[in-house]
Protein backbone atom coordinates (compact mmCIF):
# COMPACT_ATOMS: atom_id res chain seq x y z
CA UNK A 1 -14.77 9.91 -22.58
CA UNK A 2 -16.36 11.88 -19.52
CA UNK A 3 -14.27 15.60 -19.08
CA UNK A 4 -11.98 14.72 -16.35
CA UNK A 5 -11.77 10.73 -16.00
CA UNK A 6 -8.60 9.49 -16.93
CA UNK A 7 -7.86 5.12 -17.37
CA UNK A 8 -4.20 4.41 -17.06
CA UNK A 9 -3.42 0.67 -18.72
CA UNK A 10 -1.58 -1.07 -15.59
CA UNK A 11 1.81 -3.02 -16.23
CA UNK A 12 2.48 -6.33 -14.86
CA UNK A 13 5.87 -7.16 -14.50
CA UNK A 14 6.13 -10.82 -13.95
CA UNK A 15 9.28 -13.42 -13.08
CA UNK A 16 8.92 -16.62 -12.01
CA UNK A 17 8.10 -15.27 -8.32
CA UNK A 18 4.92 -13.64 -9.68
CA UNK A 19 4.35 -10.13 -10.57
CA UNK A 20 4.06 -6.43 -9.12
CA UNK A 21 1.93 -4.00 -10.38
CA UNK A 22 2.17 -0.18 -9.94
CA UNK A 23 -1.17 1.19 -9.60
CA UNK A 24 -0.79 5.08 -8.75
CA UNK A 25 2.16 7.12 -8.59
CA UNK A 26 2.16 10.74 -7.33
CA UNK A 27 3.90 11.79 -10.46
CA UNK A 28 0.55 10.50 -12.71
CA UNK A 29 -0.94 13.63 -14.87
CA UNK A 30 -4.10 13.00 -12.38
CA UNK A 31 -2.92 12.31 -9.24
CA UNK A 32 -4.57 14.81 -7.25
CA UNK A 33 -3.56 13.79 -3.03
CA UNK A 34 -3.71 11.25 -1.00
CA UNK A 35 -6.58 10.69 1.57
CA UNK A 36 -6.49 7.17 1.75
CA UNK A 37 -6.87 3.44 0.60
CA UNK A 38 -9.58 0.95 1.13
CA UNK A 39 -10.11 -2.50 -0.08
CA UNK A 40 -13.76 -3.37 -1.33
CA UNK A 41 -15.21 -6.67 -2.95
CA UNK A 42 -18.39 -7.18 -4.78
CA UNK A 43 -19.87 -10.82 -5.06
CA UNK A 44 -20.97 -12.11 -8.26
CA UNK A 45 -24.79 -10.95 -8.53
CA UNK A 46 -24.59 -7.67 -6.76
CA UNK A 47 -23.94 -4.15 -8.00
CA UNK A 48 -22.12 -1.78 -5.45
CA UNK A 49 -23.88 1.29 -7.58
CA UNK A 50 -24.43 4.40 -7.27
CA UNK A 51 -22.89 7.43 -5.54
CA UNK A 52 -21.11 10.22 -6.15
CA UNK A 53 -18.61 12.48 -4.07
CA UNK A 54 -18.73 16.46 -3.85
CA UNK A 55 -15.29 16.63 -2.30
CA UNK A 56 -13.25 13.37 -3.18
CA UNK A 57 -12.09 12.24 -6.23
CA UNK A 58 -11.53 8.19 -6.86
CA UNK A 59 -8.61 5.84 -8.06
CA UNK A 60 -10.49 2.70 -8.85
CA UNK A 61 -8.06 -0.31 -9.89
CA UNK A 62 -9.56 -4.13 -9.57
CA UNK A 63 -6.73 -6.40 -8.32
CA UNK A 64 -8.90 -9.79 -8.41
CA UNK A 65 -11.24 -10.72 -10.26
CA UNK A 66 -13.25 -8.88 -12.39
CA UNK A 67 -15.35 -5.31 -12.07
CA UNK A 68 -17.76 -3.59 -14.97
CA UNK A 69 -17.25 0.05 -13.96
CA UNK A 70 -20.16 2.50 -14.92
CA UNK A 71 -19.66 6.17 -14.63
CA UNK A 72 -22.46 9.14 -15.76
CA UNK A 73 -21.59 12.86 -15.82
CA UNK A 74 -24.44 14.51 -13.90
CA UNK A 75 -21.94 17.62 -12.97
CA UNK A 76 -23.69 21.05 -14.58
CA UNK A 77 -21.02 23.15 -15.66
CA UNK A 78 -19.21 19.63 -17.68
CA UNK A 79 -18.43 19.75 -21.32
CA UNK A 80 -19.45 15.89 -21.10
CA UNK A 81 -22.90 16.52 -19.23
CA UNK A 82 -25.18 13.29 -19.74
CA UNK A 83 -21.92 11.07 -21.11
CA UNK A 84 -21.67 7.63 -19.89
CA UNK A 85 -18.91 5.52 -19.77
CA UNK A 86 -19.10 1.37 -19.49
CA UNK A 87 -15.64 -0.48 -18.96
CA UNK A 88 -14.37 -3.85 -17.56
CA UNK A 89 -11.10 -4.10 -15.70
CA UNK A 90 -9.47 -6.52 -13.89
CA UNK A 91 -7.15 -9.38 -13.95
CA UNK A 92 -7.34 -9.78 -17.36
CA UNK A 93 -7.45 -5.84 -18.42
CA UNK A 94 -5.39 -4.47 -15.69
CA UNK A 95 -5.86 -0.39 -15.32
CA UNK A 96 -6.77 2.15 -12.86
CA UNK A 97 -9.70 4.83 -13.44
CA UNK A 98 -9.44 7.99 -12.37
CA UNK A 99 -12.42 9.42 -11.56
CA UNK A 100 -13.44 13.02 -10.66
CA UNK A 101 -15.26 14.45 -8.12
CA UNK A 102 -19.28 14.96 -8.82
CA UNK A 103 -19.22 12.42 -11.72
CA UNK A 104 -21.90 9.86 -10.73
CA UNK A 105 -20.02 6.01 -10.24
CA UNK A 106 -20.07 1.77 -9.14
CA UNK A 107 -19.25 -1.37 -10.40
CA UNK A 108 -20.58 -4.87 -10.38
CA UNK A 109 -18.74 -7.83 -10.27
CA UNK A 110 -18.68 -9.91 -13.28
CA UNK A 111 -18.62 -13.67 -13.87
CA UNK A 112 -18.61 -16.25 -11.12
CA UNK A 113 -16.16 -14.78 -8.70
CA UNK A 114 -15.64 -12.03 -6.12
CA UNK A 115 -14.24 -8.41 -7.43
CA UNK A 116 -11.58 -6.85 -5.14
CA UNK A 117 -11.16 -3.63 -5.95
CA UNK A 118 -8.35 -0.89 -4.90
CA UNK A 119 -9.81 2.50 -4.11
CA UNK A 120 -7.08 5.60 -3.34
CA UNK A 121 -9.45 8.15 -2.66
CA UNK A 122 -8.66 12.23 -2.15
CA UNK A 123 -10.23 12.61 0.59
CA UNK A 124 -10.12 10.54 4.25
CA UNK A 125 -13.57 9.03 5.18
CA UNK A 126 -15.60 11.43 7.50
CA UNK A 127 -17.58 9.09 9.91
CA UNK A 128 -19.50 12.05 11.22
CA UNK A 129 -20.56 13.76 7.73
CA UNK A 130 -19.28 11.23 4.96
CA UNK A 131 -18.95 12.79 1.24
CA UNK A 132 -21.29 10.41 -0.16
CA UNK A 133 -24.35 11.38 -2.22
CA UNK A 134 -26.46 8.10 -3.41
CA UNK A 135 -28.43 6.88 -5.77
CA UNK A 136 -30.89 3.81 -6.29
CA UNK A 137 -28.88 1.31 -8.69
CA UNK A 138 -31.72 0.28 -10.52
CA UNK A 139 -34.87 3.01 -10.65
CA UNK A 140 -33.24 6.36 -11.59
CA UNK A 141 -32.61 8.85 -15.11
CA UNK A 142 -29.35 7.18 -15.59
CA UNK A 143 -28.86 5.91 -18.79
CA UNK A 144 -26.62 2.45 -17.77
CA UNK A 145 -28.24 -0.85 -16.96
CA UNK A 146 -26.93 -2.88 -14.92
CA UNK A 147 -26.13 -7.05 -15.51
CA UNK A 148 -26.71 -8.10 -12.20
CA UNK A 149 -30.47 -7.76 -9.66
CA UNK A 150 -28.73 -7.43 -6.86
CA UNK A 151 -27.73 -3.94 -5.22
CA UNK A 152 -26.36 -0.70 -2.99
């Protein structure tokens, strides 16, 4: 596990209306502050990969569909320096990662269908000097491959 990122298992509860899901909560161990939401969906083949924030910290949660996260610690003064993490969430392993600011991130949709996925970021977007550092998906010293050919 990467010092700092957190993966809360998210609880379904269901009747025969459908279900609600909690996602975040401002009373979560990690929950930092709220900057705002955004909705964004990755079609099967493509890789929205990679970036990482200096200032912002991430909530990811995928609501439909389903998402392979990856995450790399490239922060320098990290007890988990070089660590990667791989995970799947989604519809059918519900939970929300939390993941710190400087530790490298993206996810790829998996299977034949869109991902939606839920981000509650720290931080509100900047238009005029966004908090995004990024990185080429596919030729870089990150030790993840990615499924799908298709990316940024």
């Amino acid at each position: 596990m990467i010092e700092g990122v957190q993966i809360k298992k998210l609880k379904k509860i269901t009747d025969e209306r459908g279900f609600l899901m909690e996602m975040l909560r401002n009373d979560d161990t990690f929950f930092q502050k709220f900057g705002q939401v955004y909705m964004t969906v990755c079609n099967p083949g493509y890789v929205k990969a990679w970036h990482y924030h200096k200032k912002q910290s991430d909530n990811f949660a995928v609501v439909k569909g389903t998402g392979r996260v990856g995450l790399y610690d490239r922060r320098k003064d990290s007890t988990t320096k070089g660590d990667v993490m791989d995970m799947t969430i989604g519809e059918g392993n519900p939970a929300l990662v939390f993941i710190p600011k400087g530790v490298v991130h993206g996810f790829e949709a998996v299977g034949n269908e869109p991902c939606f996925l839920i981000n509650t970021v720290t931080e509100p977007y900047n238009y005029n000097s966004p908090d995004e550092e990024r990185i080429d998906p596919f030729d870089n010293d990150i030790p993840f491959k990615w499924k799908n050919k298709k990316g940024w």
